[in-house]
Structures are given as C-alpha cells and as structure tokens.
C-alpha atoms as a PDB file:
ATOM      1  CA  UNK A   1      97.453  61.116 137.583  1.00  0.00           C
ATOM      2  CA  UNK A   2     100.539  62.632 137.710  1.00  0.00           C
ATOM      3  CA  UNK A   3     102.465  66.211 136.044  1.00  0.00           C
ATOM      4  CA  UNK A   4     105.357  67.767 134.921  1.00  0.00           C
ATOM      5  CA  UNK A   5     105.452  71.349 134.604  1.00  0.00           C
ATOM      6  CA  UNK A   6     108.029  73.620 132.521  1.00  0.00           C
ATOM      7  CA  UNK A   7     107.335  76.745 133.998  1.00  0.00           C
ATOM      8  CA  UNK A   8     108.345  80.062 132.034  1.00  0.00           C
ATOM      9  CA  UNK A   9     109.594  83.393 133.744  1.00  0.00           C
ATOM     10  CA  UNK A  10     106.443  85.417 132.462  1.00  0.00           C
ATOM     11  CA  UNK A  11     103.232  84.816 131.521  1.00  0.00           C
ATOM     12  CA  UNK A  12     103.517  86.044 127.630  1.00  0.00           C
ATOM     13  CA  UNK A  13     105.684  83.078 127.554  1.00  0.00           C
ATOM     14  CA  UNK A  14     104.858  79.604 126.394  1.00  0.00           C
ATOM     15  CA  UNK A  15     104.912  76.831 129.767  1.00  0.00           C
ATOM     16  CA  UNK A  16     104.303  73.150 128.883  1.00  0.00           C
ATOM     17  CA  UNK A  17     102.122  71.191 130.798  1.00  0.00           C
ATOM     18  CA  UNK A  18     102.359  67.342 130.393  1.00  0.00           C
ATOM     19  CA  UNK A  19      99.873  64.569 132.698  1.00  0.00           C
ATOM     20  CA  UNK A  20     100.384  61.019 132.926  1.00  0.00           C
ATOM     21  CA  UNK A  21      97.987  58.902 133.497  1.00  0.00           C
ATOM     22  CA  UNK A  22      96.777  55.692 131.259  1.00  0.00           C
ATOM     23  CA  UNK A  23      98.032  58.187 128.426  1.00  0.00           C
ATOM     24  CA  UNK A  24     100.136  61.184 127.537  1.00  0.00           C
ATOM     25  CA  UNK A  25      99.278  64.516 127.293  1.00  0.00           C
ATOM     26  CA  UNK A  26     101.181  67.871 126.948  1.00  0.00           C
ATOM     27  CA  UNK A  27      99.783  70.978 126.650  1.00  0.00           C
ATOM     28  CA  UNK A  28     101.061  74.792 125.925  1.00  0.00           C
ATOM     29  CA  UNK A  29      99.572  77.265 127.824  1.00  0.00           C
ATOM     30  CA  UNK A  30     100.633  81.053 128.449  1.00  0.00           C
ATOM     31  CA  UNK A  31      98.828  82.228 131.243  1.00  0.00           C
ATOM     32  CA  UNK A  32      98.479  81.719 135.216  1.00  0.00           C
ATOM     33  CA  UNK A  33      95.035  81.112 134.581  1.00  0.00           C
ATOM     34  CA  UNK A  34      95.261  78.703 131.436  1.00  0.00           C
ATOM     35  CA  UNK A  35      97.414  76.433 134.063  1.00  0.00           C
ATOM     36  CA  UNK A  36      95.034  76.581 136.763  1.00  0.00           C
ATOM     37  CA  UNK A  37      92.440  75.475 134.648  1.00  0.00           C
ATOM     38  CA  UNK A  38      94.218  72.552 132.639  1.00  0.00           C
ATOM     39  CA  UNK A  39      95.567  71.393 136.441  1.00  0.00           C
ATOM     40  CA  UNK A  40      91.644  71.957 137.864  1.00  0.00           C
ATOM     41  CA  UNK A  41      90.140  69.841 135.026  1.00  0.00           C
ATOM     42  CA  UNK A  42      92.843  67.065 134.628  1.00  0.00           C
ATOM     43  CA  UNK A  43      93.470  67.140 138.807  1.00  0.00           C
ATOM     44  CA  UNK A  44      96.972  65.437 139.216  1.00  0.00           C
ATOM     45  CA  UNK A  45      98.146  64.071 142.345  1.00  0.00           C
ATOM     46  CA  UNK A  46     101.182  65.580 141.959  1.00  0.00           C
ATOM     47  CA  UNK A  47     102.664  68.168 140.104  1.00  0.00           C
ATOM     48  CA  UNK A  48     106.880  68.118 139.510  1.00  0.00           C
ATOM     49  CA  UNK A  49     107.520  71.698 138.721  1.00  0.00           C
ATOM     50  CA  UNK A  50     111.224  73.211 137.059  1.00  0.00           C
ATOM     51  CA  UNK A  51     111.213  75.961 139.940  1.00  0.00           C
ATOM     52  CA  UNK A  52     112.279  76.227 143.851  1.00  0.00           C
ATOM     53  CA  UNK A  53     109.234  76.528 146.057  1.00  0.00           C
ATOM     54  CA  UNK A  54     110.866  79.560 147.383  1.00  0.00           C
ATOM     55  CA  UNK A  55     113.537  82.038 147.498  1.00  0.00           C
ATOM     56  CA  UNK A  56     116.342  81.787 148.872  1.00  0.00           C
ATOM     57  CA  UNK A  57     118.488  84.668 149.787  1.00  0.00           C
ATOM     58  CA  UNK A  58     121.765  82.807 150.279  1.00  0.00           C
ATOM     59  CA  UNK A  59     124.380  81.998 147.634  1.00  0.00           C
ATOM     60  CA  UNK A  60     122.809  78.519 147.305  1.00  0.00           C
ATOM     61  CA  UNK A  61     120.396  76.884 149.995  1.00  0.00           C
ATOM     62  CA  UNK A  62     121.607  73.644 152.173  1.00  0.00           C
ATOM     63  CA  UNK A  63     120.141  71.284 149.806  1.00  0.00           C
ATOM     64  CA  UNK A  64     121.377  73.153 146.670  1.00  0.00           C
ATOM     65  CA  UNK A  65     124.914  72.830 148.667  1.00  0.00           C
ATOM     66  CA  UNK A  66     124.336  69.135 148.686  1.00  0.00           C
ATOM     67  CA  UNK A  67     123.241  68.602 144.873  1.00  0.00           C
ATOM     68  CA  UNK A  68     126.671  70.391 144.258  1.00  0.00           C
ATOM     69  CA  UNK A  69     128.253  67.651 146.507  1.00  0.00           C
ATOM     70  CA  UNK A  70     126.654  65.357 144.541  1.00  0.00           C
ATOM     71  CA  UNK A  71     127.993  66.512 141.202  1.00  0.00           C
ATOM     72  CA  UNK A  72     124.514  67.938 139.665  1.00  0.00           C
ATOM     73  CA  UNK A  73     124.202  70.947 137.597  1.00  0.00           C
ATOM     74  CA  UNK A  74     121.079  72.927 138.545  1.00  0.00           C
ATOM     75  CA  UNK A  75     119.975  76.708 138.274  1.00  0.00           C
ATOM     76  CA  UNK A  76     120.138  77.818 142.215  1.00  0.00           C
ATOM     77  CA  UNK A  77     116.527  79.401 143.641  1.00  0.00           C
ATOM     78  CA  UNK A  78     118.705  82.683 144.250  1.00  0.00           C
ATOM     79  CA  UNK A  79     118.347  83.480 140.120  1.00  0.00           C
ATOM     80  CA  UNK A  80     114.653  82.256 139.636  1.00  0.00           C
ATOM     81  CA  UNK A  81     112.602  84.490 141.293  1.00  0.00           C
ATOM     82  CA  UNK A  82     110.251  85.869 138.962  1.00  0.00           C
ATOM     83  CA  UNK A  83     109.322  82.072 138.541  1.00  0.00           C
ATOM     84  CA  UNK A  84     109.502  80.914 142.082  1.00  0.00           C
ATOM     85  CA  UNK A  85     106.682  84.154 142.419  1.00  0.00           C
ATOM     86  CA  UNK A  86     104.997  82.729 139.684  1.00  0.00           C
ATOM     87  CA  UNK A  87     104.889  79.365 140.828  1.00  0.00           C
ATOM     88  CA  UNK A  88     103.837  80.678 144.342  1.00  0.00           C
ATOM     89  CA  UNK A  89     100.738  82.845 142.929  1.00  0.00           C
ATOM     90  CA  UNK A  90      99.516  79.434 140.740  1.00  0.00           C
ATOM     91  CA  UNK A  91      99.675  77.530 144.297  1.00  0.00           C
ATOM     92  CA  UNK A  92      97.802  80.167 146.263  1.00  0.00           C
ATOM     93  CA  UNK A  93      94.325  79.924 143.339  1.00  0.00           C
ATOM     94  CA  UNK A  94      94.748  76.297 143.260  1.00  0.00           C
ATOM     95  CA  UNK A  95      94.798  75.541 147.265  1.00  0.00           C
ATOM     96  CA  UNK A  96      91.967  78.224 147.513  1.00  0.00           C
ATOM     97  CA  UNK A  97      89.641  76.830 144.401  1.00  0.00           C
ATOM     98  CA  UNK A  98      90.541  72.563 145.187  1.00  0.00           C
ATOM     99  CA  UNK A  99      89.296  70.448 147.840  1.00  0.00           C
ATOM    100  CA  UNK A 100      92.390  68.445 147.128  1.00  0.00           C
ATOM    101  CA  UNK A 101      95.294  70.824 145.500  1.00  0.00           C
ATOM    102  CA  UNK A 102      98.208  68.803 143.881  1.00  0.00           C
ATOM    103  CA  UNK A 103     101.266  68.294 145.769  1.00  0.00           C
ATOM    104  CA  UNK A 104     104.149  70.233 144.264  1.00  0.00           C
ATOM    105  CA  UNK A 105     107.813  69.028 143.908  1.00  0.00           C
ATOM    106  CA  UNK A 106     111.095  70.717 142.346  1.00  0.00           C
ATOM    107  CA  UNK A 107     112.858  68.499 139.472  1.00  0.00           C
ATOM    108  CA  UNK A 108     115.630  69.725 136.951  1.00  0.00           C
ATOM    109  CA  UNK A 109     114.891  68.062 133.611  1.00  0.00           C
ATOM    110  CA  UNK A 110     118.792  67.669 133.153  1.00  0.00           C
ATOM    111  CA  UNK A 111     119.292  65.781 136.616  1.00  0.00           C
ATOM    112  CA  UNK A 112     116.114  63.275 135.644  1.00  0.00           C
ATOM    113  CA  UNK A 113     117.800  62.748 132.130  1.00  0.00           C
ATOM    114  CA  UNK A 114     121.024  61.596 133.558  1.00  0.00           C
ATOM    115  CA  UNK A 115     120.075  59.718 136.216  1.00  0.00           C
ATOM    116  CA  UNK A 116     117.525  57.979 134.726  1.00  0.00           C
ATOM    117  CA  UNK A 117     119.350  57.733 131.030  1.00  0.00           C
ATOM    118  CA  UNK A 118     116.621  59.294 129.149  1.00  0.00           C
ATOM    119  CA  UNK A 119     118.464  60.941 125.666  1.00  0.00           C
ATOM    120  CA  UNK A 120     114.891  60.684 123.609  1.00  0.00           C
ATOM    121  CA  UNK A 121     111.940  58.854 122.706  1.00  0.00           C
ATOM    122  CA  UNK A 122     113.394  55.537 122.594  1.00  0.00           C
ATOM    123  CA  UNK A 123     114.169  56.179 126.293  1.00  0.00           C
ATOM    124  CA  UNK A 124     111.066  57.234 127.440  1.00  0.00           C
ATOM    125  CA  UNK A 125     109.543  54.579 125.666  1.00  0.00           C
ATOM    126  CA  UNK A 126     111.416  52.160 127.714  1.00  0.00           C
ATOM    127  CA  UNK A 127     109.676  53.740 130.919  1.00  0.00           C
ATOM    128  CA  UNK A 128     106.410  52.767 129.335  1.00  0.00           C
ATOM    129  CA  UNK A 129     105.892  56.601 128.281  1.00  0.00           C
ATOM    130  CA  UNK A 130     104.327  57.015 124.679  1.00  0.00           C
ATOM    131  CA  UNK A 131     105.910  59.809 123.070  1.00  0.00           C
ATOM    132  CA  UNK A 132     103.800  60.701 120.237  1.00  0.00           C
ATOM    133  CA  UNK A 133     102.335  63.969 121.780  1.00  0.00           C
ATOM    134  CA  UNK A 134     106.213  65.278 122.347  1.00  0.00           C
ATOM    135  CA  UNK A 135     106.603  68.036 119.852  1.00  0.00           C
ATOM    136  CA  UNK A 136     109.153  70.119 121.495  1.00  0.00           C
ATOM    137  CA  UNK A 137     112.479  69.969 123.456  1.00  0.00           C
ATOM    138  CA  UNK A 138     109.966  71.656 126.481  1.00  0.00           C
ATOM    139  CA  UNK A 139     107.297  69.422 125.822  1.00  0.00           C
ATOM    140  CA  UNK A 140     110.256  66.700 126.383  1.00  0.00           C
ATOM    141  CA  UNK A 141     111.408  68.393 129.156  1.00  0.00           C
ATOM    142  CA  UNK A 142     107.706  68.587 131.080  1.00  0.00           C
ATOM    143  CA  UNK A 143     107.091  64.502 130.470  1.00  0.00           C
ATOM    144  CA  UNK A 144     110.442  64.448 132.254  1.00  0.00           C
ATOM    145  CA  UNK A 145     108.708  66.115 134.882  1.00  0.00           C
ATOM    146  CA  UNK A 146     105.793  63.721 134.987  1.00  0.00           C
ATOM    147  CA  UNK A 147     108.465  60.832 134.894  1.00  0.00           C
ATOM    148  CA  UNK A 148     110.078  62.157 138.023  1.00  0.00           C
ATOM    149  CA  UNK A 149     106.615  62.498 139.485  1.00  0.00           C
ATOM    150  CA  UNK A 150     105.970  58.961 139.243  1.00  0.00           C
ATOM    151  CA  UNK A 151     109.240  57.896 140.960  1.00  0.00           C
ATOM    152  CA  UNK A 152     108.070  60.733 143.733  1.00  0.00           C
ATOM    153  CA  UNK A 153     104.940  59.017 144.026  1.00  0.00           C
ATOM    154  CA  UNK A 154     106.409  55.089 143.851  1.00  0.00           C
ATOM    155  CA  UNK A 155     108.871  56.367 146.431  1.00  0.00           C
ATOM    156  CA  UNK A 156     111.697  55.916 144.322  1.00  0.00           C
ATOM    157  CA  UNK A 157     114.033  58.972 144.704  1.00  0.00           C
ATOM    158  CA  UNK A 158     116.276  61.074 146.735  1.00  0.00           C
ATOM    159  CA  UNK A 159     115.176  64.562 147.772  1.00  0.00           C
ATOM    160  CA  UNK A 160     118.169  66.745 147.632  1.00  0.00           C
ATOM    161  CA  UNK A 161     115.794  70.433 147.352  1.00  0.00           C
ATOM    162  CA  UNK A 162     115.283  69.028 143.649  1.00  0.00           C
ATOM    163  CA  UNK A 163     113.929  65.354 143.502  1.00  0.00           C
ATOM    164  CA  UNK A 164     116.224  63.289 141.880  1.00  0.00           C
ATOM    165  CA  UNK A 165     114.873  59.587 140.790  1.00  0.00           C
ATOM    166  CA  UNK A 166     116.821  56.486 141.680  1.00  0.00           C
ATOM    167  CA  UNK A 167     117.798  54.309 138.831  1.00  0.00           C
ATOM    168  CA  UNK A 168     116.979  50.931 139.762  1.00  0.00           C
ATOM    169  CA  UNK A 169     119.246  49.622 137.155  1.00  0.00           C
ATOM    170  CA  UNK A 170     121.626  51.421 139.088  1.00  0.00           C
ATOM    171  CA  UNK A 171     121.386  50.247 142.649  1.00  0.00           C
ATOM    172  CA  UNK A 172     124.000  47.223 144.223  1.00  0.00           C
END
C-alpha cells in the first residue's frame, strides 16, 4: 500500500491522508497523532508527502535549483518550515513505534498534475484510481500524492528534491 499526504502548517488545521491499495481511501485528520495512527493501522510502504524533508537555509537547495531548470513551479524548503518540523516530529514517533516505518518522499501536487495530465476525475480514472472518496480539492491533491507514490515505487520517475513521475505516454 501506498500514500499521499497533504500536510498542513499546524496541527488545528485539516491534513488529508489518502492510501492506495486494491481501493481508495482519504481521510481528514488534524493532529500529529491522528496521522500516526491512520499511517500505523493502514502501514503504507511509502508515504509521498507535500513538504521538504528538511530545511534548507539557502535561497533554494541544488535540487530546487534544478526543478527551476526544468521549468517547475514549487514552494522552496526555505518558506516551509513549520511543516518540514512537522513532518520531521511525525517521522521521529513513527520510526520509534514501527518495525518497518514508511519510506517518505517529497511531491508537489501541481508538478504530478502536469506531468502526468491529471485535470480531474476522469484523469485519475484513467490511472485506474476510483475517485468516489475525493471530496475536496486537498483530498484531490493527497491521491495525487499516492499516484506519485506508485510511480516512486514502479520506478517510474525522476528525483529532482521533489519526485516528479515520468509520463510514459511521453517518452521517445
């Protein structure tokens, strides 16, 4: 099973959770320790997470240079860091309380959506998604999470400091 997480700056704030597996499901949960749980009962192999690993304290890191190469839009590490610290604290319970803790990758829900062509359900549905627990543009936004998990874990992608699936349709 695989995850995309849309992780919010504060806990008071909705996050949207969303596993792949033979089905869909999305979830919205508040706190650190609603997340742990949902990720501790559900236990994905890998979780693709809207936030840098870590901070940065440059203008943008070497890989964030090279997505801007590359013509992506992205939010640099340098302006996230109340979620990077987030993300960091959910990491540190989960590799303490699981034998095997997920493995955690940056995506941007924008960069999946263009490189993959996904502009709604009918999309997704092509992908072999089922969309019928998407109730929100974040809920949307997480199962494009899980959907760049999948290419992670099929080895389908380019890691540029956020993964970035390849496009089959697209390749010579």
């Amino acid at each position: 099973m695989i995850a995309g997480l849309i992780l919010s700056d504060k806990e008071q704030l909705e996050s949207k959770l969303a596993f792949l597996g033979d089905e869909l499901k999305v979830y919205s949960l508040e706190t650190n320790k609603e997340i742990v749980e949902k990720i501790q009962e559900l236990e994905p192999d890998i979780v693709a997470v809207n936030s840098a690993g870590e901070i940065t304290r440059e203008k943008l890191s070497d890989q964030e240079e090279d997505l801007k190469e590359e013509g992506f839009n992205f939010t640099p590490s340098r302006t996230e860091s109340k979620k990077i610290k987030r993300l960091q604290g959910l990491k540190a319970v989960l590799n303490r309380d699981m034998m095997d803790s997920p493995e955690f990758i940056r995506f941007d829900p924008q960069i999946t959506a263009k490189e993959l062509t996904i502009d709604g359900d009918k999309s997704l549905v092509s992908y072999g998604v089922e969309t019928s627990n998407i109730t929100s543009a974040r809920g949307f936004d997480a199962v494009l999470g899980a959907v760049t998990a999948r290419f992670y874990q099929q080895e389908q992608f380019q890691d540029l400091g956020v993964i970035v699936p390849k496009n089959l349709e697209s390749e010579d």
